[in-house]
N, C-alpha and C. Protein backbone atom coordinates (compact mmCIF):
# COMPACT_ATOMS: atom_id res chain seq x y z
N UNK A 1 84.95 67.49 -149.36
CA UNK A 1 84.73 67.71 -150.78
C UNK A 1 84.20 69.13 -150.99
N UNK A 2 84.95 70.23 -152.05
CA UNK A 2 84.53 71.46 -152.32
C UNK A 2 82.94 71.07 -153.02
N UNK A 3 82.28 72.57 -152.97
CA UNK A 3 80.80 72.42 -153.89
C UNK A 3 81.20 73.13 -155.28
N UNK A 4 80.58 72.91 -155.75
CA UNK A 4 81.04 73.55 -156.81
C UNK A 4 81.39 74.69 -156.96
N UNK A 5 80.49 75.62 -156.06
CA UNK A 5 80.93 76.86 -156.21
C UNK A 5 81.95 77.43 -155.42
N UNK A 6 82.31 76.73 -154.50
CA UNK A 6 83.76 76.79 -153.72
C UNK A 6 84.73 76.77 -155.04
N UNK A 7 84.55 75.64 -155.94
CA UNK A 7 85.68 74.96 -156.99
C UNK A 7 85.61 76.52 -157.98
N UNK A 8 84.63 76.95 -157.98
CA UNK A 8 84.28 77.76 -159.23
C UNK A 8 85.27 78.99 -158.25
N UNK A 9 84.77 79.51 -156.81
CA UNK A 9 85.44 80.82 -156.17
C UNK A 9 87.01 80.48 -156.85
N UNK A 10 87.36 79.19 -156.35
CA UNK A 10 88.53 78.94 -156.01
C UNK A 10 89.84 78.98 -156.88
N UNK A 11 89.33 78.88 -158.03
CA UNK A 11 89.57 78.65 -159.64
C UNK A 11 89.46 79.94 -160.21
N UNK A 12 88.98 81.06 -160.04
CA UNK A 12 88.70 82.10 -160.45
C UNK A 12 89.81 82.90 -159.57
N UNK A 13 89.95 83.00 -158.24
CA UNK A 13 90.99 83.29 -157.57
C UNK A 13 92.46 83.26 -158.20
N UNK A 14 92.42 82.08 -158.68
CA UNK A 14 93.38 81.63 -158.65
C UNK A 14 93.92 81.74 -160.60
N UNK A 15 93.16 81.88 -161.15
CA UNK A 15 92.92 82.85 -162.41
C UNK A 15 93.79 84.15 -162.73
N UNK A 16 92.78 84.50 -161.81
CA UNK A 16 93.45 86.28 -161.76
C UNK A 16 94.55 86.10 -161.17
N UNK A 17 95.22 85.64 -160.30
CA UNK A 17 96.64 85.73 -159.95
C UNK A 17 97.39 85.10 -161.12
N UNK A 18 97.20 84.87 -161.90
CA UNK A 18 98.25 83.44 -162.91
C UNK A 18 98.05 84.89 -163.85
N UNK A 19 97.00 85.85 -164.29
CA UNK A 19 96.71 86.61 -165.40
C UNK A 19 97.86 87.82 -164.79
N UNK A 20 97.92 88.13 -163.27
CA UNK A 20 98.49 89.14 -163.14
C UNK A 20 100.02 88.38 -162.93
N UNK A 21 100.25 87.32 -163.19
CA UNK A 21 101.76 86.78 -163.50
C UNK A 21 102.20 86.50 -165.09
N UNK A 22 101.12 86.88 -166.06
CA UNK A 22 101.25 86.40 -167.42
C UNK A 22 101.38 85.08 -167.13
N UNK A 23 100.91 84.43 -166.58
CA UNK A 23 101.14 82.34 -166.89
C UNK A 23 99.53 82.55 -167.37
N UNK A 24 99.25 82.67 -168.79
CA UNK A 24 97.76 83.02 -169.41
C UNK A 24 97.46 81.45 -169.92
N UNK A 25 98.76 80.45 -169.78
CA UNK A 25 98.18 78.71 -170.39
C UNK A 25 98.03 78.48 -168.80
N UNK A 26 98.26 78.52 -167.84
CA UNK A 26 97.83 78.07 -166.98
C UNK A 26 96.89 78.65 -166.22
N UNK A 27 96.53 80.02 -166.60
CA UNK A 27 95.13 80.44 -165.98
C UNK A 27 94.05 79.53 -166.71
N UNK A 28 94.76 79.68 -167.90
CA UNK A 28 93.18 78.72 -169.15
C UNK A 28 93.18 76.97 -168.00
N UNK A 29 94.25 76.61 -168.21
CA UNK A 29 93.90 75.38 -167.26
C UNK A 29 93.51 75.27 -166.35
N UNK A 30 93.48 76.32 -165.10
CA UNK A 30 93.18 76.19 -163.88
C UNK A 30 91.49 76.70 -163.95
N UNK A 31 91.03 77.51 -164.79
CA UNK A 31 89.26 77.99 -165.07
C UNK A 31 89.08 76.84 -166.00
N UNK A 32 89.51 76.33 -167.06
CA UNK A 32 89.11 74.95 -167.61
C UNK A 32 88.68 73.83 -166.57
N UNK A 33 89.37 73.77 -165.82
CA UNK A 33 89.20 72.79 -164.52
C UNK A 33 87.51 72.55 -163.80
N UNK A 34 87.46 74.13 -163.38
CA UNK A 34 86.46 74.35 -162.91
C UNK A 34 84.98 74.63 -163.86
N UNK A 35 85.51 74.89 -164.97
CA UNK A 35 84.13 75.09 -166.44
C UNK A 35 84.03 73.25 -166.61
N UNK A 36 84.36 71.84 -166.53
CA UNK A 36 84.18 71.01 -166.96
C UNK A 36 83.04 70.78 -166.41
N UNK A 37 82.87 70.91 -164.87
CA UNK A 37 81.33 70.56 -164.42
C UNK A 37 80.21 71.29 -164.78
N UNK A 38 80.73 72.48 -164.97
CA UNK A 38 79.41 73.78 -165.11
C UNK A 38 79.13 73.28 -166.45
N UNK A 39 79.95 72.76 -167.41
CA UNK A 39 79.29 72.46 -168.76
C UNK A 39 78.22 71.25 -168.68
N UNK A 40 78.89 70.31 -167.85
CA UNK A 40 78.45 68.87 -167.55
C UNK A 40 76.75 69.06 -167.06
N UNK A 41 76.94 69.84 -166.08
CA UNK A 41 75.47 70.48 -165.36
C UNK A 41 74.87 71.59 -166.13
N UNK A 42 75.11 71.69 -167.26
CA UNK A 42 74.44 72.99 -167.90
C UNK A 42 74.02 74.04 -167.58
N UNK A 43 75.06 74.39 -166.10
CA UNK A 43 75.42 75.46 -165.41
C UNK A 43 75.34 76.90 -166.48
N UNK A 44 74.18 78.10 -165.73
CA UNK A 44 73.93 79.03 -166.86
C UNK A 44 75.61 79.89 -166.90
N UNK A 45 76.67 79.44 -165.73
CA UNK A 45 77.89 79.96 -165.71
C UNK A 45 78.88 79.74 -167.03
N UNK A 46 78.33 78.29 -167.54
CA UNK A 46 79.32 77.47 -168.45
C UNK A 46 80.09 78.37 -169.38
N UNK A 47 79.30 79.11 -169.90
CA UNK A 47 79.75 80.24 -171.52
C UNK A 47 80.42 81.15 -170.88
N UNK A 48 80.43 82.08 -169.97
CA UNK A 48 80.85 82.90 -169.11
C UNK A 48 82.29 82.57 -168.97
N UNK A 49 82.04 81.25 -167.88
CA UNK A 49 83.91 80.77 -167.83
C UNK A 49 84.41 80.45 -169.20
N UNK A 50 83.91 79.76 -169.98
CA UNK A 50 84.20 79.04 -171.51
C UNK A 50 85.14 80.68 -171.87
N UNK A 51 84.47 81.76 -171.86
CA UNK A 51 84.92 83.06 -172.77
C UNK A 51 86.36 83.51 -171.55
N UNK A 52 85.84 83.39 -170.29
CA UNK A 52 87.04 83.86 -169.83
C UNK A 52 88.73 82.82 -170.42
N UNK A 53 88.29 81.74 -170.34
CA UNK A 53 89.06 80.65 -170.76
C UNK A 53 90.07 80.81 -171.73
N UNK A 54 88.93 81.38 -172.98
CA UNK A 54 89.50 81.77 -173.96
C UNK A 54 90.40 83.03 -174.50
N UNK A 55 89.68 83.94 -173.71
CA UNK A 55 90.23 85.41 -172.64
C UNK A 55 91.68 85.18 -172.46
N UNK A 56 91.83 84.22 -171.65
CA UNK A 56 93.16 83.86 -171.42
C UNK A 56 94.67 83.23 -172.51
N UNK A 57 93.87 82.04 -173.45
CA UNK A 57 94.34 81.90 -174.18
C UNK A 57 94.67 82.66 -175.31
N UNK A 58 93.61 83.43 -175.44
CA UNK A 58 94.44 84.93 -176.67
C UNK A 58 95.51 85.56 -176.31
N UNK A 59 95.97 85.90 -175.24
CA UNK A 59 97.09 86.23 -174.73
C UNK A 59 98.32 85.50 -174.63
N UNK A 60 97.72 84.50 -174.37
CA UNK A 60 99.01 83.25 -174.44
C UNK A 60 99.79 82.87 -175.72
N UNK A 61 99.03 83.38 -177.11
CA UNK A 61 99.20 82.98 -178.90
C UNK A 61 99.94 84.61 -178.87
N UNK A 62 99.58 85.83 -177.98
CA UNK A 62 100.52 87.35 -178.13
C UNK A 62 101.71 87.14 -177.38
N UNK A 63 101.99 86.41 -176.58
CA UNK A 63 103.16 85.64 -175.11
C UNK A 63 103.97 85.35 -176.20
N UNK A 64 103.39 83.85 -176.89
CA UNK A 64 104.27 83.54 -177.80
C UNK A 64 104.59 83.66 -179.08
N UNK A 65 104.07 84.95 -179.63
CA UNK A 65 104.40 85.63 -180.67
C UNK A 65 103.85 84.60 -181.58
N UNK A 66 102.92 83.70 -182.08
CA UNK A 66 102.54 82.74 -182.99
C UNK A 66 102.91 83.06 -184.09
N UNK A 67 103.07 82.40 -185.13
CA UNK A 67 102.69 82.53 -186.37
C UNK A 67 101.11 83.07 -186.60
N UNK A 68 100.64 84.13 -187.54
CA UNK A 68 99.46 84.76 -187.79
C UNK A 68 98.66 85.12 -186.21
N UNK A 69 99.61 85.85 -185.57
CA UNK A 69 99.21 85.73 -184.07
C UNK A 69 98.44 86.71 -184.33
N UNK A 70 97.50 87.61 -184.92
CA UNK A 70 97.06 88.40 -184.75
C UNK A 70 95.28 88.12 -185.08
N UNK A 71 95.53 87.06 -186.61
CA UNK A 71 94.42 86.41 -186.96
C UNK A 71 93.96 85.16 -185.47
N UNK A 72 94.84 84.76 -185.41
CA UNK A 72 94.60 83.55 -184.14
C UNK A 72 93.85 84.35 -182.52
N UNK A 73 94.55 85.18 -182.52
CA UNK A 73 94.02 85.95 -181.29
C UNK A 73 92.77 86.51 -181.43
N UNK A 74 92.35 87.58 -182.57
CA UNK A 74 91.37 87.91 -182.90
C UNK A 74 90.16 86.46 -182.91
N UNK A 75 90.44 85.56 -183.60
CA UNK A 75 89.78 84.55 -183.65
C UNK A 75 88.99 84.03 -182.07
N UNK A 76 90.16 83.84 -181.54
CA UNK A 76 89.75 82.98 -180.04
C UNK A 76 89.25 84.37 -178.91
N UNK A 77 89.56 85.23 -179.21
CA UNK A 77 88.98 86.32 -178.70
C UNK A 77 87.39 86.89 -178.37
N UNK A 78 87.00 85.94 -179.47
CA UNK A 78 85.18 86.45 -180.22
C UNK A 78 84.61 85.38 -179.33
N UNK A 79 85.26 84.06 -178.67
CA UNK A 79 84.24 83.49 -177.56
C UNK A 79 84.04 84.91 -175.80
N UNK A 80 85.24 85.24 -176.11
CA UNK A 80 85.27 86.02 -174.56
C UNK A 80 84.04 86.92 -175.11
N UNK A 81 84.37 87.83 -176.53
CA UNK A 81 83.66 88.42 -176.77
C UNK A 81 81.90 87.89 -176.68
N UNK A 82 81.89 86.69 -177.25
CA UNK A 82 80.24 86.53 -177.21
C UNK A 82 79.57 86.24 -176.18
N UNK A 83 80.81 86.06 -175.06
CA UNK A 83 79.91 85.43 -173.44
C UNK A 83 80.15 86.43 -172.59
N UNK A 84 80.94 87.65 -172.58
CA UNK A 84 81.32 88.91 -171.83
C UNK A 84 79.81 89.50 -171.03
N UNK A 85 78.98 89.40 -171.76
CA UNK A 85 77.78 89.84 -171.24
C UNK A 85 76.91 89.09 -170.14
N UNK A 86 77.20 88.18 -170.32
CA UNK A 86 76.57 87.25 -169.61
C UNK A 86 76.66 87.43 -167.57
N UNK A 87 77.96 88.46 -167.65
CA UNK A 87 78.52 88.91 -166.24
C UNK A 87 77.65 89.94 -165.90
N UNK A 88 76.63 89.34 -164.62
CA UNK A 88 75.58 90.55 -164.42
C UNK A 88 75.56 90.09 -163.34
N UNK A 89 74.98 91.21 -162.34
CA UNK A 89 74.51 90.86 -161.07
C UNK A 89 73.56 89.60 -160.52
N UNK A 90 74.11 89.45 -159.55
CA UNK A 90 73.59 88.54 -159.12
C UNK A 90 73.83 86.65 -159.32
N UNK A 91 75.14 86.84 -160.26
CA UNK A 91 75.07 85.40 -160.32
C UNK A 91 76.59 85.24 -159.57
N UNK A 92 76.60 83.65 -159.00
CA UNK A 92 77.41 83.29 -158.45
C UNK A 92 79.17 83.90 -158.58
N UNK A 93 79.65 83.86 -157.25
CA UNK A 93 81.25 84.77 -157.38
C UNK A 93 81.61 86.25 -158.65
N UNK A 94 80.13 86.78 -158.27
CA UNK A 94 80.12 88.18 -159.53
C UNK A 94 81.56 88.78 -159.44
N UNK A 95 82.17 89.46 -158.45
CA UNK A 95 82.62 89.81 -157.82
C UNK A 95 83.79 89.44 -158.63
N UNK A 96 84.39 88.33 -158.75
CA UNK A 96 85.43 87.76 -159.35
C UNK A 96 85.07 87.49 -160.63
N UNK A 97 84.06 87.31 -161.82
CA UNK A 97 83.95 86.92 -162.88
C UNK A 97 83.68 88.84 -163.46
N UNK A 98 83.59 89.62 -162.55
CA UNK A 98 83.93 91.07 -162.73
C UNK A 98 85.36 91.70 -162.97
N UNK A 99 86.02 91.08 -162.03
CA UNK A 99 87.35 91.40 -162.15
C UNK A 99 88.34 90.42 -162.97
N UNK A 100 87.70 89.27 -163.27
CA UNK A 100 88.13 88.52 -164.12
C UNK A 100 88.19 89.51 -165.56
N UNK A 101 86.98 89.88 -165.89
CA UNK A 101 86.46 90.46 -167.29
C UNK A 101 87.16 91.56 -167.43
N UNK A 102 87.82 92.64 -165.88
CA UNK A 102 88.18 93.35 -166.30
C UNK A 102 89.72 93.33 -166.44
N UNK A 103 90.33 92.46 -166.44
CA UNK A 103 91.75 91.93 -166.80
C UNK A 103 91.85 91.92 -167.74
N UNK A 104 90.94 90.93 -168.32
CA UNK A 104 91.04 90.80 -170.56
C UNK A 104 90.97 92.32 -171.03
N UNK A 105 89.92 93.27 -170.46
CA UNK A 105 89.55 94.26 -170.76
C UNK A 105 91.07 95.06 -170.71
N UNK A 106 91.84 94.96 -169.87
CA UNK A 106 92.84 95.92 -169.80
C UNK A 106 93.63 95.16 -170.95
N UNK A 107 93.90 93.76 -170.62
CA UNK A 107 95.13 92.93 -171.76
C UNK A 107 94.73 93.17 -173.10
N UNK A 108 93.37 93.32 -173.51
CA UNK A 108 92.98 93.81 -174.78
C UNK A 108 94.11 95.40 -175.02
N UNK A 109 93.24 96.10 -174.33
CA UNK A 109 93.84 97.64 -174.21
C UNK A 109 95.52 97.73 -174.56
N UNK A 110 96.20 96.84 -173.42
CA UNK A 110 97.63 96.64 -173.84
C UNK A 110 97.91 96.23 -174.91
N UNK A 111 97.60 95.51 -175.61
CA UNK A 111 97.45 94.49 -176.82
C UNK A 111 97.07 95.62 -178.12
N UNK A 112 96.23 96.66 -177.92
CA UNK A 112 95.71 97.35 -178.97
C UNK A 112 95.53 97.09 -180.50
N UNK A 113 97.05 97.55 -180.72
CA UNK A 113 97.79 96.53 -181.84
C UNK A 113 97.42 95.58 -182.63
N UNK A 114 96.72 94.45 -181.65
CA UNK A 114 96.56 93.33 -182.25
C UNK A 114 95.11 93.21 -182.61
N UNK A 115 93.99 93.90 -181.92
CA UNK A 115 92.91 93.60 -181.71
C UNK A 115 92.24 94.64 -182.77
């Protein structure tokens, strides 16, 4: 049985590869996976993954060109935005919730436009 923070490395890994394939609904599912316990345990990680989550899904509403995709993105955008900070030294798999952050950070950048 993984520990959690194996589930959390493992899930985050596996994140960033789905972000650098554009599959941005299945990065949200595969870090959703691993945010259900951290919420459950009131893990101080929970908001952190919650924003990357969402991180992901703003991209996925620009993928598929939505209807008011610009209001929708902006919208789901402001969780990444309100938990972005929360990535500081010293807490569990930094390392990856660093390079996680700095993915959105570039997909924002690409995105310009919309944001």
């Amino acid at each position: 049985m993984l520990t959690m923070n194996e589930d959390l490395e493992g899930a985050l890994k596996h994140y960033l590869k789905l972000l650098d394939e554009e599959e941005y609904f299945e990065a949200h599912e595969v870090l959703e996976e691993a945010w259900h316990p951290l919420r459950l345990n009131k893990d101080p990680l929970a908001n952190l993954a919650k924003g990357l989550i969402n991180g992901a899904i703003t991209f996925e509403h620009i993928k598929r060109n939505k209807k008011n995709v610009k209001s929708k993105a902006q919208t789901v955008i402001a969780s990444y935005e309100r938990h972005k900070h929360l990535c500081v030294a010293n807490i569990r798999c930094y390392d990856l919730f660093v390079e996680a952050s700095e993915k959105i950070e570039a997909l924002k950048s690409k995105h310009a436009e919309v944001f």
